[in-house]
N, C-alpha and C. Protein backbone atom coordinates (compact mmCIF):
# COMPACT_ATOMS: atom_id res chain seq x y z
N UNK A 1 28.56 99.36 166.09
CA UNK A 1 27.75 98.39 165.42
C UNK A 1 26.77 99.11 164.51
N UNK A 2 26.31 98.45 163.47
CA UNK A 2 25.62 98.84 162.51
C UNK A 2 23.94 99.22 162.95
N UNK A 3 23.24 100.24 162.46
CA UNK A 3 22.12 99.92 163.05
C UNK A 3 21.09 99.43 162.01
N UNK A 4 20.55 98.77 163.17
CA UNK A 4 18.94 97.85 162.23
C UNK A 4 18.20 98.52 161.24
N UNK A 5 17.91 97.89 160.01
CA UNK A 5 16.76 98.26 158.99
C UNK A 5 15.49 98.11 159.83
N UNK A 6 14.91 99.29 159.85
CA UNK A 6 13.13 98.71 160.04
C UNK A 6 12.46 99.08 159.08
N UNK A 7 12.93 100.08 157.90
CA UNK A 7 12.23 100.18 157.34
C UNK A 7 12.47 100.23 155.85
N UNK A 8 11.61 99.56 154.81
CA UNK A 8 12.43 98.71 153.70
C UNK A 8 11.48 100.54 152.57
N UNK A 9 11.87 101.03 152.14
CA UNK A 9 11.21 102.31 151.46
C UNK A 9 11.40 101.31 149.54
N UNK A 10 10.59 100.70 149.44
CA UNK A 10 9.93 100.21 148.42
C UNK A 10 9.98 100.84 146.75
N UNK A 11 9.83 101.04 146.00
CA UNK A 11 9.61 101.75 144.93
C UNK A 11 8.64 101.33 144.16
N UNK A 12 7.83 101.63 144.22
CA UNK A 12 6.44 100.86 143.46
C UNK A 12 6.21 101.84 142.08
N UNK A 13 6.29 100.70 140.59
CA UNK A 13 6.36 101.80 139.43
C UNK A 13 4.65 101.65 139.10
N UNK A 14 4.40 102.81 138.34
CA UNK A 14 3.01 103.46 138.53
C UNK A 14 3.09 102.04 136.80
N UNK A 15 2.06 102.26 136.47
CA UNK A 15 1.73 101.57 135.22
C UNK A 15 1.92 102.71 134.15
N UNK A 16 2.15 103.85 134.47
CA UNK A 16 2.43 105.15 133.85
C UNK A 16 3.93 105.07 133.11
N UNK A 17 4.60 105.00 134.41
CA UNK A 17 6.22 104.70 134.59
C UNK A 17 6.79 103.47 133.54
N UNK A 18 5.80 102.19 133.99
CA UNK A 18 6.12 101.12 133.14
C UNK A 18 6.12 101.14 131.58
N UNK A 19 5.26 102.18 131.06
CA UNK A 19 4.43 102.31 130.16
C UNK A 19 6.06 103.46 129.48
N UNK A 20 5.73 104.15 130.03
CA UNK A 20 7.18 105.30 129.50
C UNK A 20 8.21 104.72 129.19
N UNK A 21 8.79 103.91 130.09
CA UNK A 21 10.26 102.71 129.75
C UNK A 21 9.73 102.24 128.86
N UNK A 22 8.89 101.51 128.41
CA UNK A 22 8.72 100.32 127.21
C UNK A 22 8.55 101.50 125.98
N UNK A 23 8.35 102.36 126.06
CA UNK A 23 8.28 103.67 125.08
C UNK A 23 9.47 104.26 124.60
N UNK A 24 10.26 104.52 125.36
CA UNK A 24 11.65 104.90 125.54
C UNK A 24 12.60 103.95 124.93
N UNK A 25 12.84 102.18 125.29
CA UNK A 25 13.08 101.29 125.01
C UNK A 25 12.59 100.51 123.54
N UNK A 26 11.66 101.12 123.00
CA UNK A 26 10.95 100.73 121.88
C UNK A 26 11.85 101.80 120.77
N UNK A 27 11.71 103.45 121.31
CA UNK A 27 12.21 104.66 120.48
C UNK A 27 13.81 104.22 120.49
N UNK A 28 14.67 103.96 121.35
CA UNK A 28 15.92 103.30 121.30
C UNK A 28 16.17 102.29 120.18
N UNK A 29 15.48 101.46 120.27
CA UNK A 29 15.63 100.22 119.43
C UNK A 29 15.23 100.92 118.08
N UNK A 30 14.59 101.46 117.49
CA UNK A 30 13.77 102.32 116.59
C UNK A 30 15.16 102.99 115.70
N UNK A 31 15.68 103.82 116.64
CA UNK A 31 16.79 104.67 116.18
C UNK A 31 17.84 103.81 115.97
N UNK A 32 18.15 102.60 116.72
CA UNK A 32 19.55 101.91 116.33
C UNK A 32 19.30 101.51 114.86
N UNK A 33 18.47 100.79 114.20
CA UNK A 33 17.98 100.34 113.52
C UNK A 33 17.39 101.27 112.00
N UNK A 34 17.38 102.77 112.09
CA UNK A 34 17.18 103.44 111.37
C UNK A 34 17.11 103.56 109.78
N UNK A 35 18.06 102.72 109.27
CA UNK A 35 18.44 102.77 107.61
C UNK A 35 17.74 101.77 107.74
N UNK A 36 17.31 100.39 108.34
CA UNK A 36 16.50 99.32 107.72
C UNK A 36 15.49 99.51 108.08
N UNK A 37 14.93 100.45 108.74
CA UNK A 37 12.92 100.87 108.98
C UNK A 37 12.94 101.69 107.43
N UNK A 38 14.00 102.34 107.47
CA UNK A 38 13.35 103.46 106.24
C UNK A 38 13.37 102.22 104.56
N UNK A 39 14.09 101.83 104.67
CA UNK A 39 14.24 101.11 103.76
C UNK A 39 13.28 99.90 103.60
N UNK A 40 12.37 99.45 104.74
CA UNK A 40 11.33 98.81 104.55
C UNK A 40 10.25 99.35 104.43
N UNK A 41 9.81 100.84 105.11
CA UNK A 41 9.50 101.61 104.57
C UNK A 41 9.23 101.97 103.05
N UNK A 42 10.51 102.14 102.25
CA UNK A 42 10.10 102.42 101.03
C UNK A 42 10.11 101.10 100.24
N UNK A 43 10.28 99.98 100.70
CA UNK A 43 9.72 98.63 100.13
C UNK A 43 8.25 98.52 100.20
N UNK A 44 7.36 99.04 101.18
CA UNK A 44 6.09 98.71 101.41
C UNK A 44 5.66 100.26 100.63
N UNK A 45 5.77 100.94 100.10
CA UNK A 45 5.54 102.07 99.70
C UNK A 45 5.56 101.64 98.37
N UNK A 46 6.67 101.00 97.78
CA UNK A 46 6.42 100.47 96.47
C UNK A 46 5.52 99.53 96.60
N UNK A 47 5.27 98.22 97.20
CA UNK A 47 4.11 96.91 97.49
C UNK A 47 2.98 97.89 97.22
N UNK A 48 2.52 99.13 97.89
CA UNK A 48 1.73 99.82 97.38
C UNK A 48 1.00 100.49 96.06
N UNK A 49 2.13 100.65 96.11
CA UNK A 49 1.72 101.55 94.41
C UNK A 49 1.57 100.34 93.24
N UNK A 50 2.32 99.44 93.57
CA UNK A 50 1.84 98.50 92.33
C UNK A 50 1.03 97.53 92.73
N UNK A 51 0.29 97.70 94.09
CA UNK A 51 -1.36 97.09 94.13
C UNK A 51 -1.01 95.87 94.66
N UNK A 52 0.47 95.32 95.05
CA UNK A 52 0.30 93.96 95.80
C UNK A 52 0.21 93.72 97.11
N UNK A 53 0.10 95.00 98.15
CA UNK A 53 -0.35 95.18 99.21
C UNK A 53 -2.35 94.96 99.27
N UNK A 54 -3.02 95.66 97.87
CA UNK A 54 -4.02 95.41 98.11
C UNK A 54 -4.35 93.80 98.14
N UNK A 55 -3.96 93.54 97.22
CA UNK A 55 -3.75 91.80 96.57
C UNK A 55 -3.89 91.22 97.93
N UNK A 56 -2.78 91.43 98.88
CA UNK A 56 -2.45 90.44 99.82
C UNK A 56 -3.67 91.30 100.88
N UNK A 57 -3.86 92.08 100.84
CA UNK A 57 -5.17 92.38 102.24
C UNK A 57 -6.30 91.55 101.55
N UNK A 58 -6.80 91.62 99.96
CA UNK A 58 -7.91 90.90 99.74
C UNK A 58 -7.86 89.37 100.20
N UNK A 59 -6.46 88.86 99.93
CA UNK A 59 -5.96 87.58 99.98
C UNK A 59 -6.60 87.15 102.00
N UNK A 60 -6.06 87.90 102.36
CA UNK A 60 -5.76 87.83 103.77
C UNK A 60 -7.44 87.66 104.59
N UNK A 61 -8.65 88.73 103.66
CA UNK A 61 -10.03 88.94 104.31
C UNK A 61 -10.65 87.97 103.58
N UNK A 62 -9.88 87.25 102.75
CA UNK A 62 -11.11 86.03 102.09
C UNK A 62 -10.27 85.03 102.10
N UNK A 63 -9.28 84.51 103.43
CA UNK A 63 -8.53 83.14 103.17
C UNK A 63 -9.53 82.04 103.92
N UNK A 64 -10.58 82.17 104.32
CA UNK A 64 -11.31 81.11 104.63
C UNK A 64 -12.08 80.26 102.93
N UNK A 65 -12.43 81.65 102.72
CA UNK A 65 -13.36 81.08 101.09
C UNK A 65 -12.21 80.25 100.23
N UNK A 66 -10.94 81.40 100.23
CA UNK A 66 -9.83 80.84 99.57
C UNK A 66 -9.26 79.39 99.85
N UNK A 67 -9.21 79.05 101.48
CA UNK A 67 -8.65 77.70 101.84
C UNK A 67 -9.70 76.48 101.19
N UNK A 68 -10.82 76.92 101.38
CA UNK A 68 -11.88 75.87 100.89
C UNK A 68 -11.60 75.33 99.67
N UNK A 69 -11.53 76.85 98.69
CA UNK A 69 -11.64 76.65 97.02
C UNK A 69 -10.12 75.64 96.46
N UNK A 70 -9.12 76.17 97.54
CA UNK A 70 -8.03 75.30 97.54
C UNK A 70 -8.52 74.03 97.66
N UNK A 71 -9.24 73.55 98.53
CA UNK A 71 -9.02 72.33 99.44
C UNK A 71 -9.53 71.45 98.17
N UNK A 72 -11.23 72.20 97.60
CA UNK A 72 -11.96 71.72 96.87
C UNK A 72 -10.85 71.24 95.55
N UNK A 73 -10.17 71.92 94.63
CA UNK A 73 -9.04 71.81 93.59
C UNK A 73 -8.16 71.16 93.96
N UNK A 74 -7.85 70.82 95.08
CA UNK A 74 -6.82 69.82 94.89
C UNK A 74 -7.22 68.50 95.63
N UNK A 75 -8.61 68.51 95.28
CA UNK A 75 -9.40 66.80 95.81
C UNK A 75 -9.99 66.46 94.68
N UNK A 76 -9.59 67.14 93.17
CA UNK A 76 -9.80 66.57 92.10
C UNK A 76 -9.25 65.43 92.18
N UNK A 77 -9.84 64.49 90.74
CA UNK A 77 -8.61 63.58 90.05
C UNK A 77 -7.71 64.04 89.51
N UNK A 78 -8.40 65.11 88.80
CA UNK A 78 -7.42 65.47 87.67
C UNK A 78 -6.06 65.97 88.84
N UNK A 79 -5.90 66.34 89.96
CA UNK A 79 -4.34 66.75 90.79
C UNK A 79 -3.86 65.55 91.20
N UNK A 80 -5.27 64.63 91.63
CA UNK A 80 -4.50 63.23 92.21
C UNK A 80 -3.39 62.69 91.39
N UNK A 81 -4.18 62.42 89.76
CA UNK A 81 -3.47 61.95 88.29
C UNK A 81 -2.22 62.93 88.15
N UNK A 82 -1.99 64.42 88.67
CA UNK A 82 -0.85 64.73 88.10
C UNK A 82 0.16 64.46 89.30
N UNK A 83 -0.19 64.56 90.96
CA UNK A 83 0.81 64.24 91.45
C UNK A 83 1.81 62.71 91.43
N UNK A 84 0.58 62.02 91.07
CA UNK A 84 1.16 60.45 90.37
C UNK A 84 2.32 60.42 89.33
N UNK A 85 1.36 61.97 88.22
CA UNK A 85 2.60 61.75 87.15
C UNK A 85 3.91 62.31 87.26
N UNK A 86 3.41 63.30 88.18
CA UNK A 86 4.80 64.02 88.66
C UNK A 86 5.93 63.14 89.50
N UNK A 87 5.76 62.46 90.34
CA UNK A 87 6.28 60.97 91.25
C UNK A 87 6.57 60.16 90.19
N UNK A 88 5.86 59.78 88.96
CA UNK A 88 6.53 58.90 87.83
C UNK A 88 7.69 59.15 87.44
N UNK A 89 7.10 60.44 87.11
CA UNK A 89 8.42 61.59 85.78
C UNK A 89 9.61 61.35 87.05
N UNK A 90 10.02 62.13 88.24
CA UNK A 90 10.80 62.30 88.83
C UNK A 90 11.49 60.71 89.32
N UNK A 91 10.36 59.42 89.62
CA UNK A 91 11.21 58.18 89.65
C UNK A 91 12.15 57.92 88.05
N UNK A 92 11.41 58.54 87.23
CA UNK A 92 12.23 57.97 86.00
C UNK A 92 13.33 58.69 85.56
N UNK A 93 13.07 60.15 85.72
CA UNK A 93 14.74 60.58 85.86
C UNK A 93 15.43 60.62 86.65
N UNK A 94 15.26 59.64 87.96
CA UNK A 94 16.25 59.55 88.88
C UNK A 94 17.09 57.81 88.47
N UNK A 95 16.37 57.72 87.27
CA UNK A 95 17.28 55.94 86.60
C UNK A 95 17.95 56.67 85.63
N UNK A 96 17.64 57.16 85.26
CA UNK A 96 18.66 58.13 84.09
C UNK A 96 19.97 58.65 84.44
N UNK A 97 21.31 58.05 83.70
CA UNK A 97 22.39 58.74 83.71
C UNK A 97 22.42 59.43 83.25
N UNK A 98 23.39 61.06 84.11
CA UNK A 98 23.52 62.28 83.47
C UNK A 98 23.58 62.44 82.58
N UNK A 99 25.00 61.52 82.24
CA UNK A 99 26.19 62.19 81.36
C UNK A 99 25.30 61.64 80.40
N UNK A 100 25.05 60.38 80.04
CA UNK A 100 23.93 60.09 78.69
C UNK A 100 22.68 60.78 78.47
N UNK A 101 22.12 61.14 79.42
CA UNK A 101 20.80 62.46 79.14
C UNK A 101 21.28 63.45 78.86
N UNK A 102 21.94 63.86 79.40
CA UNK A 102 23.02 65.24 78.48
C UNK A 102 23.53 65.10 77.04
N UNK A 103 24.09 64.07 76.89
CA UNK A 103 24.18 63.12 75.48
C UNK A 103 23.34 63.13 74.42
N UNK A 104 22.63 62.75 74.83
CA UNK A 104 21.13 62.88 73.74
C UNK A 104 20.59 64.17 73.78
N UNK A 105 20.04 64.98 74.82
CA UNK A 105 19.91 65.82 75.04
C UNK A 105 20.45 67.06 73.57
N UNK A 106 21.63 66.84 74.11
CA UNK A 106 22.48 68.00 73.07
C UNK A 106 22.08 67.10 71.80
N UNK A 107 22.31 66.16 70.89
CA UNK A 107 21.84 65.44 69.99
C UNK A 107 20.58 66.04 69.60
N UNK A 108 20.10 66.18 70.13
CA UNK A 108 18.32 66.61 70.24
C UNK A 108 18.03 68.15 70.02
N UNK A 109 18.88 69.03 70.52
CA UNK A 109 19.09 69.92 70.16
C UNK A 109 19.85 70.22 68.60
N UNK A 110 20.99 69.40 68.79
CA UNK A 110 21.50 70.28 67.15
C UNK A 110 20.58 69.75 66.34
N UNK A 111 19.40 68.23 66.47
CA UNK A 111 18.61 68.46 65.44
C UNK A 111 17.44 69.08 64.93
N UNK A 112 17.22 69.68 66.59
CA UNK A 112 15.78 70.50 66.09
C UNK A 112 16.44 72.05 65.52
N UNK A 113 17.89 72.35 65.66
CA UNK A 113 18.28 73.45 65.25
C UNK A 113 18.63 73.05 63.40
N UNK A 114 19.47 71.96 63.25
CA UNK A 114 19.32 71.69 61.99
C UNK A 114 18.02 71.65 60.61
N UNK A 115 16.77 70.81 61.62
CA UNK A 115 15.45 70.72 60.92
C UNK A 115 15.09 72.00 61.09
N UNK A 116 15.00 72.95 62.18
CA UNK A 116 14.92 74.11 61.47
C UNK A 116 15.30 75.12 60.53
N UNK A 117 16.29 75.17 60.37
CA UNK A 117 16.87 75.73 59.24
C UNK A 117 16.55 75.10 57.76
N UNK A 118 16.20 73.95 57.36
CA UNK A 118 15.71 73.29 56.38
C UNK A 118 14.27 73.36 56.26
N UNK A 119 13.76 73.64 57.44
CA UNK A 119 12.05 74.27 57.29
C UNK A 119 11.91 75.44 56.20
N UNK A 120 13.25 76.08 56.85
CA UNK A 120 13.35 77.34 56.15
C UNK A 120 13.12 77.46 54.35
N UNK A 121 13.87 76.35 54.40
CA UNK A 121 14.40 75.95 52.73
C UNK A 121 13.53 75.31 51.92
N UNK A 122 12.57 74.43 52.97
CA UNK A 122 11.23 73.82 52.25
C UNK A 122 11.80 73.16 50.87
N UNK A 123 12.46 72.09 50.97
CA UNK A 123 13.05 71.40 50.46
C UNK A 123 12.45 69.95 50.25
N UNK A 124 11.99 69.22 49.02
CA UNK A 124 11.56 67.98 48.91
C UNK A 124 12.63 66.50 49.18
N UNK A 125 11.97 65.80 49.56
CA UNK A 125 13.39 64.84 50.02
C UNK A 125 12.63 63.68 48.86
N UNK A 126 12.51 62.74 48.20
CA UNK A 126 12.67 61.72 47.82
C UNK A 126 12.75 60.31 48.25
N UNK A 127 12.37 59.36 47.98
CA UNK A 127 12.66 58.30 48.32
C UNK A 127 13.53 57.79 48.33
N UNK A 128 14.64 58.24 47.21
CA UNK A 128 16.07 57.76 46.76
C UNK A 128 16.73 58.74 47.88
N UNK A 129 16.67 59.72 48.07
CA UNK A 129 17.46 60.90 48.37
C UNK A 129 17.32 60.48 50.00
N UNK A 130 16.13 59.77 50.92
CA UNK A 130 16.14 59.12 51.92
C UNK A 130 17.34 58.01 51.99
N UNK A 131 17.14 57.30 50.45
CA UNK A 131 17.86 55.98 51.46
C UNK A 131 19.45 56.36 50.88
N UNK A 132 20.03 57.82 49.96
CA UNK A 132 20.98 58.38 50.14
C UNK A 132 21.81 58.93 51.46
N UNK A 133 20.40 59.22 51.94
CA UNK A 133 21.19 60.22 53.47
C UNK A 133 21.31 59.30 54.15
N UNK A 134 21.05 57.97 53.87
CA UNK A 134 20.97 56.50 55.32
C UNK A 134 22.65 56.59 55.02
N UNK A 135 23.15 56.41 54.29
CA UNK A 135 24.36 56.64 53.94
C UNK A 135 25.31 58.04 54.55
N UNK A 136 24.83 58.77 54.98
CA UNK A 136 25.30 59.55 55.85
C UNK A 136 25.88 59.34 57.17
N UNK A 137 26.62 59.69 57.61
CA UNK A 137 27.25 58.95 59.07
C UNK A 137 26.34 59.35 60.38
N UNK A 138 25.79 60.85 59.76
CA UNK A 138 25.52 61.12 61.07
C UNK A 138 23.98 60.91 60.92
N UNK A 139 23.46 60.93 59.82
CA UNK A 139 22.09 59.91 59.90
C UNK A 139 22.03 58.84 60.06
N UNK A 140 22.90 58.01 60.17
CA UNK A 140 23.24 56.51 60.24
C UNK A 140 22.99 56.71 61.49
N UNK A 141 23.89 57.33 62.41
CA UNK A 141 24.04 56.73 64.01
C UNK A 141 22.76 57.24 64.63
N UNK A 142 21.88 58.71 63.93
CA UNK A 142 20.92 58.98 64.34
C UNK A 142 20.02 57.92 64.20
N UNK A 143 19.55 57.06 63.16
CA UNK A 143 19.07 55.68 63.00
C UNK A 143 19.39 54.62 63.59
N UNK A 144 20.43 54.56 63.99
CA UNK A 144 20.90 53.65 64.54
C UNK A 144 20.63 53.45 66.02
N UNK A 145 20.62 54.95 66.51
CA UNK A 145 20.43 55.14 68.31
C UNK A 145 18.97 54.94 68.18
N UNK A 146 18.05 55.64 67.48
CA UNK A 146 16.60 55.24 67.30
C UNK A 146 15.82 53.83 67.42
N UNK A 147 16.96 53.04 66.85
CA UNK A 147 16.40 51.69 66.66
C UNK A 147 16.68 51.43 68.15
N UNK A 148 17.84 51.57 68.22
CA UNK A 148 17.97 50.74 69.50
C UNK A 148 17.19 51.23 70.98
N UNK A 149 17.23 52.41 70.67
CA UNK A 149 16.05 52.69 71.49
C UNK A 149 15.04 51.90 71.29
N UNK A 150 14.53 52.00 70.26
CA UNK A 150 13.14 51.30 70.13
C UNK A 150 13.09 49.70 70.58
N UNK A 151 14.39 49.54 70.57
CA UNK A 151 14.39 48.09 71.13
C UNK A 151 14.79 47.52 72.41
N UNK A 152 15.31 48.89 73.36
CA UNK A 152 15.09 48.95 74.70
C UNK A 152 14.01 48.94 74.97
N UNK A 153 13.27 49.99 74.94
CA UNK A 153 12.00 49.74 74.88
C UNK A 153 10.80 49.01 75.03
N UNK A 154 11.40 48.21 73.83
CA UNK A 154 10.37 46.87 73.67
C UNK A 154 10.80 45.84 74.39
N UNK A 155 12.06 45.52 74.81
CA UNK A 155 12.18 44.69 75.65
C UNK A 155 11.63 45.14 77.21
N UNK A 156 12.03 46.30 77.89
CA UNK A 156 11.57 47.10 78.99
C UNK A 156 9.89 47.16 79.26
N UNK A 157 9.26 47.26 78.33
CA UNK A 157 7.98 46.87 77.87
C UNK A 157 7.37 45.26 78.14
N UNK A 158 8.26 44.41 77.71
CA UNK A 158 7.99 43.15 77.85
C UNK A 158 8.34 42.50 79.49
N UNK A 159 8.93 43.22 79.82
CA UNK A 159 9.04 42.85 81.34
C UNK A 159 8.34 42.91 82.44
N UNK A 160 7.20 44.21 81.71
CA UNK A 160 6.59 44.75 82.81
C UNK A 160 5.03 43.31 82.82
């Protein structure tokens, strides 16, 4: 038969001992990891030299003054009035079809590229020579989309 335990011999680790493993276990992890310490390393080495490490310690010892000066600037009107306009702008291009804002869009472009090039030329237009180019096709429809804009508009206007 087996004989009895009386006596249980314990291992009690010193705070010394504990202290060495978490050291050991820290230097392990350290070394697996090697190419991405050094490499953050020389990321914070550059943050250095071009002063945005200081930036962010000043940032960091004055974010109480900083949270305030925030708090104070954006309890203007003038932020109240732009987050309103910003919530406008974004309800109104979310009624807007793409493919027709893209439409005009480009429209809008070849004419500020066209009127520029005639800036260039500083060229007199006429009164006759106006209601010549109405006669143009592609000033026509440019007149033509104008108006009718203008008369979306005014009806869209009248609704409100």
């Amino acid at each position: 038969m087996a004989k009895a335990i009386k006596q249980i011999d314990r291992k009690i680790r010193t705070p010394e001992d504990r202290r060495t493993e978490e050291l050991n276990d820290i230097l392990s992890s350290l070394a697996e990891q090697k190419e991405s310490l050094l490499q953050l390393l020389e990321i914070i080495e550059e943050l250095r030299k071009s002063g945005v490490l200081d930036m962010i310690q000043g940032v960091l010892a004055t974010r109480h003054k900083l949270g305030l000066l925030a708090m104070e600037e954006l309890d203007k009107p003038t932020v109240h009035d732009l987050v309103k306009s910003g919530i406008g702008a974004f309800n109104f291009l979310t009624k807007i079809d793409p493919a027709q804002l893209d439409r005009i869009l480009n429209g809008m472009s070849e004419g500020l590229k066209h009127s520029s090039e005639q800036l260039d030329k500083d060229e007199k237009i006429g009164v006759w020579g106006m209601m010549k180019s109405v006669k143009d096709p592609a000033v026509n429809r440019s007149l033509s989309t104008f108006i009718h804009f203008l008369e979306g508009m005014g009806s869209g206007l009248k609704a409100k």
